[in-house]
Protein backbone atom coordinates (compact mmCIF):
# COMPACT_ATOMS: atom_id res chain seq x y z
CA UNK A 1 195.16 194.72 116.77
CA UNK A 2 195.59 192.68 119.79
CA UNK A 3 193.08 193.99 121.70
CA UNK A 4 190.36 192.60 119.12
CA UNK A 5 191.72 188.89 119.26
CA UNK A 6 191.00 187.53 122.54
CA UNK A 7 187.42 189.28 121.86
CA UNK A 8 186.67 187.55 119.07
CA UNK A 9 187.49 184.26 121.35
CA UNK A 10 185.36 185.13 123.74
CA UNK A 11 182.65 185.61 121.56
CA UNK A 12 183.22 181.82 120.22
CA UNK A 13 183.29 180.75 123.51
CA UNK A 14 180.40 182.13 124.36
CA UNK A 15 178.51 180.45 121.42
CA UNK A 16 179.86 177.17 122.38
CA UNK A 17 178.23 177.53 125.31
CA UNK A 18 174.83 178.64 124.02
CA UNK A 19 174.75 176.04 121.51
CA UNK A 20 175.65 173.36 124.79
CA UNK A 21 172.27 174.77 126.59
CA UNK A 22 170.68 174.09 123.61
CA UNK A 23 171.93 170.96 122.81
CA UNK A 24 170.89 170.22 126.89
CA UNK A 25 167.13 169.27 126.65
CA UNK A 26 167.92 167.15 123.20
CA UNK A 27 170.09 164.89 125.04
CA UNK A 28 167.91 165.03 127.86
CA UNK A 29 164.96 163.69 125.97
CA UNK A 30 167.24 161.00 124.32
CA UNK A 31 168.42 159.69 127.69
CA UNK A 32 164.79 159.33 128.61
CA UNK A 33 163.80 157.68 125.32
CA UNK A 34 167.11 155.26 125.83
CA UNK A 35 165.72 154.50 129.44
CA UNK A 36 162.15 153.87 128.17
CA UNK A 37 162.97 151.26 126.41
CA UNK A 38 165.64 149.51 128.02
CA UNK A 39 162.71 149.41 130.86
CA UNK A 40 160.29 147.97 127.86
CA UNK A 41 162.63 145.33 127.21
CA UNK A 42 162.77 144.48 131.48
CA UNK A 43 159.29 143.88 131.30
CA UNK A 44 159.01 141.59 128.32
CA UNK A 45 161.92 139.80 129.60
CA UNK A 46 160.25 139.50 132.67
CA UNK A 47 156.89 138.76 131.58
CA UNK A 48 158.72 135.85 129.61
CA UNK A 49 160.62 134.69 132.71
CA UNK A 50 156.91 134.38 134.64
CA UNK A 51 155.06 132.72 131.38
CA UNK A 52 157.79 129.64 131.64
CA UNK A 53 157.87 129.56 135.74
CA UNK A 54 154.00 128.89 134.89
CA UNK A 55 154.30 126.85 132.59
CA UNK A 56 156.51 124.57 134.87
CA UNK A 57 154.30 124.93 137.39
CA UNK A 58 151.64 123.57 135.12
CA UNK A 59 153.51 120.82 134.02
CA UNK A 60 153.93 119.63 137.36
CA UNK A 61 150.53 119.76 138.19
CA UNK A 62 150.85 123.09 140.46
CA UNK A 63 148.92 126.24 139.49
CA UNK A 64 149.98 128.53 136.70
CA UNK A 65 148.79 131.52 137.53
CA UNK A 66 150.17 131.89 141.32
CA UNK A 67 153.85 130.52 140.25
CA UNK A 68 153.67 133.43 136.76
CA UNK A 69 152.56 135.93 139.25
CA UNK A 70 155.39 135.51 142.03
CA UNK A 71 158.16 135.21 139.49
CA UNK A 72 157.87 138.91 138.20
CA UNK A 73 158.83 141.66 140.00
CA UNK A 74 156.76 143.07 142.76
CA UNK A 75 156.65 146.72 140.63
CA UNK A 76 155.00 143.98 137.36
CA UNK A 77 152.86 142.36 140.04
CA UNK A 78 150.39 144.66 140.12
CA UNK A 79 148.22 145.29 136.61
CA UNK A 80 149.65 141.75 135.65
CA UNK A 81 147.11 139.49 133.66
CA UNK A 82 148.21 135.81 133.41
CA UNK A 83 146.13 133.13 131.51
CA UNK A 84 146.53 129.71 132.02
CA UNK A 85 144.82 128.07 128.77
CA UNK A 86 146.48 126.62 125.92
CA UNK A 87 149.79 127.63 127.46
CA UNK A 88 150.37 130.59 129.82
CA UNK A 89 149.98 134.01 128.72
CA UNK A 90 151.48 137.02 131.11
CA UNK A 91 150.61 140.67 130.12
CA UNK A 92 152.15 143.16 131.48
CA UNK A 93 151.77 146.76 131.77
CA UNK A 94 155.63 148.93 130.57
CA UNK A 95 156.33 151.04 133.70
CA UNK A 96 156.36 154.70 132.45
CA UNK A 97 158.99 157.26 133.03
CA UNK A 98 157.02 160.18 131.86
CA UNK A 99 153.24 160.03 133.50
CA UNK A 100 152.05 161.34 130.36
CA UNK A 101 152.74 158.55 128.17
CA UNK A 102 150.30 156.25 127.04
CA UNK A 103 150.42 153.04 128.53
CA UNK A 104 151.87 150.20 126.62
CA UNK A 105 151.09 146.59 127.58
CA UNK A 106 153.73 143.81 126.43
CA UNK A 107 152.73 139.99 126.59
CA UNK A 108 154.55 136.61 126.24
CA UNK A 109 153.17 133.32 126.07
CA UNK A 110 155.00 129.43 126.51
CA UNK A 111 153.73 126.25 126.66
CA UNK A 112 155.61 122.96 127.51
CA UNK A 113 153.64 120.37 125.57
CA UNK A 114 154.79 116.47 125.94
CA UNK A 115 157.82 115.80 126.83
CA UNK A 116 158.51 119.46 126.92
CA UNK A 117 160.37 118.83 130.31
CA UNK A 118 163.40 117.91 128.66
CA UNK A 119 163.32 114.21 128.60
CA UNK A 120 162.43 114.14 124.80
């Protein structure tokens, strides 16, 4: 009768580990989804960060666009779109971990109006 116990454990523990290598590309794909978007929300924060650097910039007289542009990230730089009208608008492409994924653009926009400096 002893012989058949530390089979039978085995056997579990053989199962455990089966269902682990299973469980393996599941919480791979999870990491990867958790990643993707913490990496989403970098961009908009970014793109957020360069819309009010332009905006400064614009309410000091300098030049939106070229102040937007340097304050993101050289890896945001590149497909950025900033518009300087009625505000500044930066658009920014999400960098993808998986090449196959569509890409999706995120965009903020700020405007200092009068007295938007801070003085008011």
């Amino acid at each position: 009768m002893s012989d058949r116990q530390p089979a039978a454990r085995s056997g579990s523990g053989a199962q455990a580990s089966v269902e682990l290598l299973a469980a393996l590309p599941l919480l791979a794909i999870a990491l990867l989804v958790a990643a993707q978007i913490g990496i989403a929300g970098y961009a908009l924060w970014s793109a957020g960060h360069a819309a009010r650097a332009g905006a400064r910039s614009a309410h000091v007289g300098g030049r939106p666009p070229a102040a937007a542009r340097r304050a993101l990230p050289p890896l945001l730089r590149r497909n950025a779109r900033v518009r300087a009208e009625d505000g500044v608008r930066v658009r920014v492409d999400v960098p993808r971990l998986i090449p196959w994924l569509p890409p999706v653009p995120v965009e903020a926009h700020t405007a200092l109006g009068p007295g938007g400096g801070g003085d008011g």
